[in-house]
N, C-alpha and C. Protein backbone atom coordinates (compact mmCIF):
# COMPACT_ATOMS: atom_id res chain seq x y z
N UNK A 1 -15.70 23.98 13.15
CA UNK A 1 -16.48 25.04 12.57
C UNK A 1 -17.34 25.65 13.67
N UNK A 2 -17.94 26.79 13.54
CA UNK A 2 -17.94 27.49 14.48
C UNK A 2 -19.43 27.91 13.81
N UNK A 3 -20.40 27.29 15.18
CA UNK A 3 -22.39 27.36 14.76
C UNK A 3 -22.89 28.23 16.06
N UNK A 4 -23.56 28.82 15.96
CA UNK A 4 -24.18 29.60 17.44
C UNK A 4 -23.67 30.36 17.74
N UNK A 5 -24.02 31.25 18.88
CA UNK A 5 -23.70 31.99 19.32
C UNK A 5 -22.41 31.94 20.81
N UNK A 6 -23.38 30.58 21.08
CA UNK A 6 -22.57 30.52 22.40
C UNK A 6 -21.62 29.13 21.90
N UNK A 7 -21.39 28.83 21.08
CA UNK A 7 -19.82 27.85 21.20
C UNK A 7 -18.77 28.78 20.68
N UNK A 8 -17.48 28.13 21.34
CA UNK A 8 -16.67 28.29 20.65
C UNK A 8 -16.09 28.28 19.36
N UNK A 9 -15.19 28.63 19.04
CA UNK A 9 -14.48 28.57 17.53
C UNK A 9 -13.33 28.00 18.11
N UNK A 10 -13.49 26.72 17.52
CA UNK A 10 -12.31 25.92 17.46
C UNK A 10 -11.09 26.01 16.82
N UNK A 11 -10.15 25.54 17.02
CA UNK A 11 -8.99 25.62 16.30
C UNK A 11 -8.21 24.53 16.26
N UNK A 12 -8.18 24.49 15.15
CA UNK A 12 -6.99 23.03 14.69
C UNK A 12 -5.38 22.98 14.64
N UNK A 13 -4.79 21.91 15.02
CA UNK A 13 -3.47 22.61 15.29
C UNK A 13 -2.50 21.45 14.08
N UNK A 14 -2.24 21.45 13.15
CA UNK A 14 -2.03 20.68 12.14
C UNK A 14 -0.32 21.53 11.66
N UNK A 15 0.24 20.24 11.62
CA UNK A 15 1.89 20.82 11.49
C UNK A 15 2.88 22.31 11.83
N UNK A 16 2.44 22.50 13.62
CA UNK A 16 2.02 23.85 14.17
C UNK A 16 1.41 24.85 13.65
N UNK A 17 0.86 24.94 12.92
CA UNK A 17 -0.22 25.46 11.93
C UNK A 17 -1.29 25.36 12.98
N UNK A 18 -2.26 26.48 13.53
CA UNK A 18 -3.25 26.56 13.57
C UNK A 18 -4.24 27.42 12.93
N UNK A 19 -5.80 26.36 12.77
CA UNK A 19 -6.35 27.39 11.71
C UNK A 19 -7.66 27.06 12.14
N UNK A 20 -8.76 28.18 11.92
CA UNK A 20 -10.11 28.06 12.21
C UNK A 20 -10.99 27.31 10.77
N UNK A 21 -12.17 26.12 11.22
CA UNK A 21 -12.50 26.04 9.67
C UNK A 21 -13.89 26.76 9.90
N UNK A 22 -13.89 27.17 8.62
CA UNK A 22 -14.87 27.79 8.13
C UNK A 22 -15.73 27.03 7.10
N UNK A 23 -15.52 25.96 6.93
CA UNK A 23 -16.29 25.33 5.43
C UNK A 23 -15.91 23.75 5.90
N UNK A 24 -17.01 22.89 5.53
CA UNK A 24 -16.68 21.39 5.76
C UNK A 24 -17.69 20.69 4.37
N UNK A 25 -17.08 19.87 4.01
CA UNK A 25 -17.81 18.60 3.11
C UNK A 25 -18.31 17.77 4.43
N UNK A 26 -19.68 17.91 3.87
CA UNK A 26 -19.79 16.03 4.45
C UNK A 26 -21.29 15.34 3.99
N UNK A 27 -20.66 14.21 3.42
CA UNK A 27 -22.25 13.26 2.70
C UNK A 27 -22.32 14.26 1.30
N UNK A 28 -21.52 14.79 0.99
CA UNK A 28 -21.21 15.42 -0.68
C UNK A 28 -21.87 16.97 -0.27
N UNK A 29 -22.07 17.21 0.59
CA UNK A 29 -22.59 18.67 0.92
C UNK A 29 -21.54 19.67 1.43
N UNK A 30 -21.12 20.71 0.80
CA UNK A 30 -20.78 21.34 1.78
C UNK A 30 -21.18 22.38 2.53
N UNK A 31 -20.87 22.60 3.41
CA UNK A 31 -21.15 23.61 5.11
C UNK A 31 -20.57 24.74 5.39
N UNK A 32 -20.72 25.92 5.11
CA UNK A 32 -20.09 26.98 5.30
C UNK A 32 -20.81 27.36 7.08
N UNK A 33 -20.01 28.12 7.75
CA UNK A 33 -20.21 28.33 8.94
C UNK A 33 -21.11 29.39 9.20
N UNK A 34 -21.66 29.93 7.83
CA UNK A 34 -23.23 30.93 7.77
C UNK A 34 -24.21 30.21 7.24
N UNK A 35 -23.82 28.89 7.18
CA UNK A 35 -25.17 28.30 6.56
C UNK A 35 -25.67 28.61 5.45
N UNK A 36 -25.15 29.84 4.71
CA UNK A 36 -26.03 29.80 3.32
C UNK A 36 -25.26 28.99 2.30
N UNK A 37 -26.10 28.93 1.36
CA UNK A 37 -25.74 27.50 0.35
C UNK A 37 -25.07 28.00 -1.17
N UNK A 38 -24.36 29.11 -0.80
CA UNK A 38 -23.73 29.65 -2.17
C UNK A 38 -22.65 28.77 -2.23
N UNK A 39 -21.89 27.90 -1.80
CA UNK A 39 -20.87 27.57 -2.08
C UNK A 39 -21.54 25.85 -2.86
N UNK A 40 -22.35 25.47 -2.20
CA UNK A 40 -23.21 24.10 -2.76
C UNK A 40 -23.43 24.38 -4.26
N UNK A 41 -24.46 25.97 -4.41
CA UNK A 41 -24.56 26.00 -5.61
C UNK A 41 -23.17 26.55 -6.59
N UNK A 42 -22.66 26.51 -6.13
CA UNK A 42 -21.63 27.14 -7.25
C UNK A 42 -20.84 25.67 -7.41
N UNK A 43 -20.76 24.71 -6.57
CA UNK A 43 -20.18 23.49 -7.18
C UNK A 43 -21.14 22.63 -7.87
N UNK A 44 -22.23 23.16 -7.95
CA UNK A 44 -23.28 22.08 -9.11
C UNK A 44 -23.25 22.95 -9.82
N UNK A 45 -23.10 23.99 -9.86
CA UNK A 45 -23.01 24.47 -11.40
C UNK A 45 -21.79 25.21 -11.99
N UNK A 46 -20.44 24.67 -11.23
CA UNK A 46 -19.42 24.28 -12.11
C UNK A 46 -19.55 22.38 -12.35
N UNK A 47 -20.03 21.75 -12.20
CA UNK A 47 -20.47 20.28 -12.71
C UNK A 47 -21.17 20.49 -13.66
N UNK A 48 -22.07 21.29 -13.70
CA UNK A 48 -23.06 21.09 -14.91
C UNK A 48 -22.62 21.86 -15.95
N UNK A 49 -21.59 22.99 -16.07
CA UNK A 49 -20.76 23.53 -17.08
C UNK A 49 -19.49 22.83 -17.47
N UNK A 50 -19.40 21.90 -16.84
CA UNK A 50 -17.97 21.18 -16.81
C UNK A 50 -18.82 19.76 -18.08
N UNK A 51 -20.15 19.35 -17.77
CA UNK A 51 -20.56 18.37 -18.48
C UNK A 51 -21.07 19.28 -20.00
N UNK A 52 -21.64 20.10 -19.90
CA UNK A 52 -22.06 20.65 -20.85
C UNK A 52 -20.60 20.70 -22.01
N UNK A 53 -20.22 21.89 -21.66
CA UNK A 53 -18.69 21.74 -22.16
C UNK A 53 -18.19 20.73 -22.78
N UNK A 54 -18.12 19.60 -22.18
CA UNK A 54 -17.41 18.60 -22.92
C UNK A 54 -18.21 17.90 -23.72
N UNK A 55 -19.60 17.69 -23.83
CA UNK A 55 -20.72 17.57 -24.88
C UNK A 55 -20.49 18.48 -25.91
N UNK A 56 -20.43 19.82 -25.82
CA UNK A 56 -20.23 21.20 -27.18
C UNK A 56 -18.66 20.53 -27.66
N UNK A 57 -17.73 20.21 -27.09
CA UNK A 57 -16.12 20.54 -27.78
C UNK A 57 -16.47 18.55 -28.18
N UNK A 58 -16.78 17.82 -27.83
CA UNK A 58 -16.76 16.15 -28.57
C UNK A 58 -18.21 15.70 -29.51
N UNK A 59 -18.65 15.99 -29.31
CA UNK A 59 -20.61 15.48 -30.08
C UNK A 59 -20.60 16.80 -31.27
N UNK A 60 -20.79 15.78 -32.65
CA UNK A 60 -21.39 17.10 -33.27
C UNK A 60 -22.51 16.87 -34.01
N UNK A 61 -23.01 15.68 -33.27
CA UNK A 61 -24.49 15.34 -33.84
C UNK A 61 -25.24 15.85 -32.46
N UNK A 62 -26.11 16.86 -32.67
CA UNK A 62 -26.28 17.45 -31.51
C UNK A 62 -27.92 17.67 -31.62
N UNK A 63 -29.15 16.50 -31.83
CA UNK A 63 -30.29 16.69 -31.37
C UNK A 63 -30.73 16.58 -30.28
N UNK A 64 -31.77 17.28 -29.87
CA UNK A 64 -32.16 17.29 -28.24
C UNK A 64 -32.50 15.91 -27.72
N UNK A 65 -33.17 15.18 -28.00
CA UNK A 65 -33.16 13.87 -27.45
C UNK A 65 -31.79 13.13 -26.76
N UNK A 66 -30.72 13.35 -27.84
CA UNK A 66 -29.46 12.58 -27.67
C UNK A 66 -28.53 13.54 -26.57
N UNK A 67 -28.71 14.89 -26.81
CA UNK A 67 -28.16 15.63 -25.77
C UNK A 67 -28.50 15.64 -24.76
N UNK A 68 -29.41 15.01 -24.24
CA UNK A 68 -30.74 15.47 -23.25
C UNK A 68 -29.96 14.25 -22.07
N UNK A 69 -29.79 13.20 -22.96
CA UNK A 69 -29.47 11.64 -22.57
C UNK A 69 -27.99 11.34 -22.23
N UNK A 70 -27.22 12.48 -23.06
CA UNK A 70 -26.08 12.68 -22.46
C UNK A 70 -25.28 13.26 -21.63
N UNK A 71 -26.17 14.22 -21.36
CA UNK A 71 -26.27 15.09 -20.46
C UNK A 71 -26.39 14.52 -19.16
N UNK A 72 -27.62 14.14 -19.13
CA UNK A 72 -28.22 13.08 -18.07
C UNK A 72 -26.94 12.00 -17.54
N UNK A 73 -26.56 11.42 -18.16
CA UNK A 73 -25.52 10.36 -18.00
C UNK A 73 -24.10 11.02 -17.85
N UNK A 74 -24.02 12.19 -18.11
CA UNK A 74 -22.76 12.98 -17.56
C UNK A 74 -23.11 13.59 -16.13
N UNK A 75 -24.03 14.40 -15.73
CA UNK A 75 -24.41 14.64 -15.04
C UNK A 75 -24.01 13.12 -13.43
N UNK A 76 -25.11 12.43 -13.81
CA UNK A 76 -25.62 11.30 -12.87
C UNK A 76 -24.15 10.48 -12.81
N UNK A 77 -23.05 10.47 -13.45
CA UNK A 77 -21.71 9.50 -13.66
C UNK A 77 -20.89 10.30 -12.66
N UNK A 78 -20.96 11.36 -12.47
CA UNK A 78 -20.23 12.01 -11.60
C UNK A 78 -20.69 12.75 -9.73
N UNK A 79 -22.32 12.37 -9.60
CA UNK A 79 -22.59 12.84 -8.29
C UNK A 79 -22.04 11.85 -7.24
């Protein structure tokens, strides 16, 4: 991935395939090569629509306490 001004842009050479990266995971984060964090947030909040979701279509006892807790435990089961 390619940071600064003065390095290079690397290139990977993978089944004669070469390709520049632009984006890396690492330690559950990911790294786009502009540094801004739109891509971080858009994967926590397809997680948190992905948990929600499946709380609305299975639970139809649905008070806030119990949602709150399931939520929580959907959420936290998957980081």
């Amino acid at each position: 991935m390619h940071l600064g001004r003065r390095n290079s842009q690397f290139q990977y050479l993978m089944n004669n395939h070469t390709k520049a990266v632009v984006e890396e995971k690492d330690l559950g984060l990911c790294i786009t090569n502009n540094l801004k964090p739109y891509r971080q947030c858009q994967q926590a909040y397809a997680k948190a629509s992905k948990a929600l979701g499946l709380i609305a279509r299975t639970i139809s006892y649905k008070r806030s306490d119990v949602l709150l807790k399931l939520y929580i435990n959907l959420w936290c089961g998957h980081i």
